[in-house]
N, C-alpha and C. Protein backbone atom coordinates (compact mmCIF):
# COMPACT_ATOMS: atom_id res chain seq x y z
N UNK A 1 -25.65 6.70 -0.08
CA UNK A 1 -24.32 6.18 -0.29
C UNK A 1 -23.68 6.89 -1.49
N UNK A 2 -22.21 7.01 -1.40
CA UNK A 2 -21.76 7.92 -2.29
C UNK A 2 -21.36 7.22 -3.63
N UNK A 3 -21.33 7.64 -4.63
CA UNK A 3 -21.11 6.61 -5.68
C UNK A 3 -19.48 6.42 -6.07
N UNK A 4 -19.10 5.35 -6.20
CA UNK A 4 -18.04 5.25 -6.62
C UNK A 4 -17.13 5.70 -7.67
N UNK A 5 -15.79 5.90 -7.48
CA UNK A 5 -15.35 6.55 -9.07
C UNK A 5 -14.25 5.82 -9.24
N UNK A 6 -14.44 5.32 -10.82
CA UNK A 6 -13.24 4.35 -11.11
C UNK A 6 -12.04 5.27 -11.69
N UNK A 7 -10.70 4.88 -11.36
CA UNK A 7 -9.86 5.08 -11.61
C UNK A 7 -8.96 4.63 -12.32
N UNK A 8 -7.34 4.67 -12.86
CA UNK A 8 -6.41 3.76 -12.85
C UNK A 8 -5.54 3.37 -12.12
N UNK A 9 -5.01 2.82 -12.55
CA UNK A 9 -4.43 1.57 -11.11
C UNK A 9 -3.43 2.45 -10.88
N UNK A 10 -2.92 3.16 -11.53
CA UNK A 10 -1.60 4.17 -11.30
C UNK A 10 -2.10 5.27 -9.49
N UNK A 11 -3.61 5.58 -10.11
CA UNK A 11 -3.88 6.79 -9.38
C UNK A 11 -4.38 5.61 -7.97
N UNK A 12 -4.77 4.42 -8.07
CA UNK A 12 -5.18 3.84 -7.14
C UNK A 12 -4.16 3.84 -6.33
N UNK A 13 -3.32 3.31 -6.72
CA UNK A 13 -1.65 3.51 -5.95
C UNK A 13 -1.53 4.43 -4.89
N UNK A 14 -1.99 5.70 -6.04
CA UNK A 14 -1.36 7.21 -4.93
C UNK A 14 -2.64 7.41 -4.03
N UNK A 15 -3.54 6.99 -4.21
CA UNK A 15 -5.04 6.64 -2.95
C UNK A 15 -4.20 6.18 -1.83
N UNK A 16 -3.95 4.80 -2.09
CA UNK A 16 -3.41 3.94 -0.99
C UNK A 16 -2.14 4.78 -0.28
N UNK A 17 -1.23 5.36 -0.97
CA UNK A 17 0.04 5.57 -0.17
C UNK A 17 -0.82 6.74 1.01
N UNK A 18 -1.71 7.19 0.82
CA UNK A 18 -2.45 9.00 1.11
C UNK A 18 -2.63 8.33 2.51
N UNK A 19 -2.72 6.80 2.88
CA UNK A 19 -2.75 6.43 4.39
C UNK A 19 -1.73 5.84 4.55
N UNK A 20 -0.47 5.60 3.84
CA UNK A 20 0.09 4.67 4.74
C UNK A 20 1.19 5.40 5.64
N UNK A 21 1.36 4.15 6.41
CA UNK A 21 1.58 4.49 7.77
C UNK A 21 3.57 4.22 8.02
N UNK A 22 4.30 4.68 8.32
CA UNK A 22 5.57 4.55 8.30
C UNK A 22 6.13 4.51 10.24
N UNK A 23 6.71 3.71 10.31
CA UNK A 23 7.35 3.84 11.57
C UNK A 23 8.72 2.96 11.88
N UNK A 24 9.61 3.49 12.74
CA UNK A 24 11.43 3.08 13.05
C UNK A 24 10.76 2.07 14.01
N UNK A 25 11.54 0.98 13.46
CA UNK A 25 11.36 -0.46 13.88
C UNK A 25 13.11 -0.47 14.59
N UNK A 26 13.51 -0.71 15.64
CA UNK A 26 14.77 -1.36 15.97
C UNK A 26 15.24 -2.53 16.54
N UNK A 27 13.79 -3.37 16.64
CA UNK A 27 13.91 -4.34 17.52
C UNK A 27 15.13 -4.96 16.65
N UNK A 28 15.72 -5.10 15.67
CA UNK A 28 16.47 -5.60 14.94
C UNK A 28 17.91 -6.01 15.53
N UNK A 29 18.09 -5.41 16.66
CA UNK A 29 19.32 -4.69 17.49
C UNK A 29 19.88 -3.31 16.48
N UNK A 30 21.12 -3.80 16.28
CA UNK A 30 21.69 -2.38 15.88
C UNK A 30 21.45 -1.73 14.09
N UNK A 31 20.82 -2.35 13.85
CA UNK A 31 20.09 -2.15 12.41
C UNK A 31 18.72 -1.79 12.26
N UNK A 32 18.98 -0.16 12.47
CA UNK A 32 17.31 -0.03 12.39
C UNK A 32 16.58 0.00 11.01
N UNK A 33 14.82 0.03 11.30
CA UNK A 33 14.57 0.14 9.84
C UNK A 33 13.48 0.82 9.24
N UNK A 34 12.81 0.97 8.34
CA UNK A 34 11.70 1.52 8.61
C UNK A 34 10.76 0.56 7.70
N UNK A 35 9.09 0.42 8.87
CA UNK A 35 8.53 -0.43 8.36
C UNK A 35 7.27 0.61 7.96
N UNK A 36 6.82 0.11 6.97
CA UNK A 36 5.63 0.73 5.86
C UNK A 36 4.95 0.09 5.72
N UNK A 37 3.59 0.32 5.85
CA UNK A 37 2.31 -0.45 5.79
C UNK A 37 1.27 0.64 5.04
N UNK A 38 0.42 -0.43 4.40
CA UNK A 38 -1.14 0.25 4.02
C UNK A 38 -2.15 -0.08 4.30
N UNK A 39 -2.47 0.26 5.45
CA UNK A 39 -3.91 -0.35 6.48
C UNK A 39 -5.37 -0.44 5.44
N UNK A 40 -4.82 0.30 4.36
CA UNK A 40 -6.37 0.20 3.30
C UNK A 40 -6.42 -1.74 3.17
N UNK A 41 -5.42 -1.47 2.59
CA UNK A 41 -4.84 -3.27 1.98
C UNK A 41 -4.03 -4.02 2.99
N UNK A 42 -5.24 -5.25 3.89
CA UNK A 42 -4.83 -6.18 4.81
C UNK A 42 -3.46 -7.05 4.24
N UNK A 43 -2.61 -6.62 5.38
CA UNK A 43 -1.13 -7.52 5.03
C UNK A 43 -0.44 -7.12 4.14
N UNK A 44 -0.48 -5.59 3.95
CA UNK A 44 0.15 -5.06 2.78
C UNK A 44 1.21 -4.38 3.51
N UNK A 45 2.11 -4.63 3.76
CA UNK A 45 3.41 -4.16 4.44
C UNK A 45 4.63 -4.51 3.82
N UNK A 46 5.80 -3.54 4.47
CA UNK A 46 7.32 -4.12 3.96
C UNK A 46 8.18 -3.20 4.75
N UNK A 47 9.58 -3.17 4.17
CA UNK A 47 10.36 -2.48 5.75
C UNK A 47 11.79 -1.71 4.16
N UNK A 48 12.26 -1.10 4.73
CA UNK A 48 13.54 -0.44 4.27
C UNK A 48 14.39 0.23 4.75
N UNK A 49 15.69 0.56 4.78
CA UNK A 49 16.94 0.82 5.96
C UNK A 49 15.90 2.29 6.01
N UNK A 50 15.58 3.19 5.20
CA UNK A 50 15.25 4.51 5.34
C UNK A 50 13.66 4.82 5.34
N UNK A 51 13.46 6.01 4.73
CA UNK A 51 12.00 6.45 4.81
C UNK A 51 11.80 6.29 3.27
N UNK A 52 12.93 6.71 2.62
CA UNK A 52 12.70 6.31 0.85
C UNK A 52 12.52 5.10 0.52
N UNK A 53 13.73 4.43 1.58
CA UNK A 53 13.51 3.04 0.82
C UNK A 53 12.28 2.37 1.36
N UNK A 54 11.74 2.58 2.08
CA UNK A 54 10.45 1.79 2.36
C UNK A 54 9.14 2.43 2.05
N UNK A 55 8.92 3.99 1.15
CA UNK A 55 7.87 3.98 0.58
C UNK A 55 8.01 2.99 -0.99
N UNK A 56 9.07 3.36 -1.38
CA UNK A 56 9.71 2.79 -2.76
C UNK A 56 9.24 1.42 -2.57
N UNK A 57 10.05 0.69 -1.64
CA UNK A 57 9.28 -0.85 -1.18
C UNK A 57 7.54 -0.68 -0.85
N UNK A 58 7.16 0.33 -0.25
CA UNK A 58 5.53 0.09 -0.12
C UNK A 58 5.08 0.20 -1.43
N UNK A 59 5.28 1.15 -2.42
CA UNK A 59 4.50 0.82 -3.58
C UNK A 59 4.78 -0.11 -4.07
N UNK A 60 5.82 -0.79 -4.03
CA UNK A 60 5.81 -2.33 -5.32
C UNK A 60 5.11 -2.94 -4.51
N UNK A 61 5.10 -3.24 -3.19
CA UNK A 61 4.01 -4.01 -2.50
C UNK A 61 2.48 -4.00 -2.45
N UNK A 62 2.28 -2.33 -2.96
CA UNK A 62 0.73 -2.22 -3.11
C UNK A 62 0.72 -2.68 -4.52
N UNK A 63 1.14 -2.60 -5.29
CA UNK A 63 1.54 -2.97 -7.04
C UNK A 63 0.94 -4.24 -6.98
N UNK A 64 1.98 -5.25 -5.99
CA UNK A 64 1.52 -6.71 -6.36
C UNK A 64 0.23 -7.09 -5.25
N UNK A 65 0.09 -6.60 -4.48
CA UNK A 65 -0.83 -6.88 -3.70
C UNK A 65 -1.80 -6.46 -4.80
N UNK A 66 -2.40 -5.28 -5.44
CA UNK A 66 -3.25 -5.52 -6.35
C UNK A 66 -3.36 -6.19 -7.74
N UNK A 67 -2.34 -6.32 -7.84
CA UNK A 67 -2.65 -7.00 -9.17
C UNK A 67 -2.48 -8.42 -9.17
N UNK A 68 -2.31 -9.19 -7.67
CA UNK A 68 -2.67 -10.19 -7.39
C UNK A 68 -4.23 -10.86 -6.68
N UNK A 69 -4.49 -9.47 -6.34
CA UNK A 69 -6.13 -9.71 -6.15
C UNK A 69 -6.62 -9.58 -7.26
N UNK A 70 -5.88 -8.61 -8.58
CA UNK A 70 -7.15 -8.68 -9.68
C UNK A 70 -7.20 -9.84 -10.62
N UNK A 71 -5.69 -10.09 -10.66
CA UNK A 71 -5.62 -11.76 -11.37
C UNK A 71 -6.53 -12.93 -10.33
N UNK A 72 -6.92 -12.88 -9.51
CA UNK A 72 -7.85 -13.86 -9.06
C UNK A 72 -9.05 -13.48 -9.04
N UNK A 73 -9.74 -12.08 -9.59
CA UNK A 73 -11.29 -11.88 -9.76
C UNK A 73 -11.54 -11.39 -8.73
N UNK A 74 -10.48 -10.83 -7.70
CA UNK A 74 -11.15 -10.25 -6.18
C UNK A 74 -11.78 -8.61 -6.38
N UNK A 75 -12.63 -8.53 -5.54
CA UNK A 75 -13.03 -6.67 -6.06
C UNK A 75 -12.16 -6.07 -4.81
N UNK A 76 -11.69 -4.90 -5.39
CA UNK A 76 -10.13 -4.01 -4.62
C UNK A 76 -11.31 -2.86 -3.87
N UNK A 77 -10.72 -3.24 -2.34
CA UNK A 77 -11.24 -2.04 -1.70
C UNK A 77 -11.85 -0.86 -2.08
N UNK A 78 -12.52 -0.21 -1.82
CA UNK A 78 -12.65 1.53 -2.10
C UNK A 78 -11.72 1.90 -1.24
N UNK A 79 -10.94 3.27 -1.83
CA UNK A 79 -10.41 3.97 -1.20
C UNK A 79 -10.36 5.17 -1.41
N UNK A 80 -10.24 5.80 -0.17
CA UNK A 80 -11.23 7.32 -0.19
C UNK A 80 -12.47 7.94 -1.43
N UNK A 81 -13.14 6.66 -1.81
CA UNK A 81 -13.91 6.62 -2.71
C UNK A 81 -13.98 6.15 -4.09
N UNK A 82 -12.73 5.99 -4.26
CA UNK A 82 -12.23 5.51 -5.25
C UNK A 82 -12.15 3.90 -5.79
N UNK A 83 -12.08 3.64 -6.60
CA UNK A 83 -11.89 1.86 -7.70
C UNK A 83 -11.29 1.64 -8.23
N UNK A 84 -10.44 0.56 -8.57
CA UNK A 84 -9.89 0.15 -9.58
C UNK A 84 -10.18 -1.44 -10.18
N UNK A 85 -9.92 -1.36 -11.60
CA UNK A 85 -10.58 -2.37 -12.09
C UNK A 85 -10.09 -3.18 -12.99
């Protein structure tokens, strides 16, 4: 097993965005949008009229998604080998 390498939460960030996943949502009717997710981090999603605005929205969402698991003592995924702590 490979050993882990801790990081900061900054660089954990740019781990997570390295998968996420972007796609044009229109079920909206005539307002399309784009929804952004990070399959590393379950339920870590959000949406924005564009492709900027919804990475911009995915990182504050990975932001609080982790630093709401670390305020409760949860241990944060590895990602692509990586930790944060």
């Amino acid at each position: 097993m490979a050993k882990m390498k801790y990081i900061s939460f900054r660089k954990y960030v740019q781990q997570v965005l390295k998968s996420a996943v972007y796609e044009m949502d229109n079920s909206l009717g005539q307002i399309p949008c784009v929804v952004a997710e990070a399959p590393d981090l379950p339920g870590c999603f959000t949406q924005g009229e564009n492709l900027k605005e919804a990475r911009e929205n995915l990182i504050d969402a990975i932001e609080l998604w982790v630093t709401a698991g670390l305020r409760e003592s949860e241990e944060m995924p590895a990602i692509n080998g990586y930790m944060t702590s």
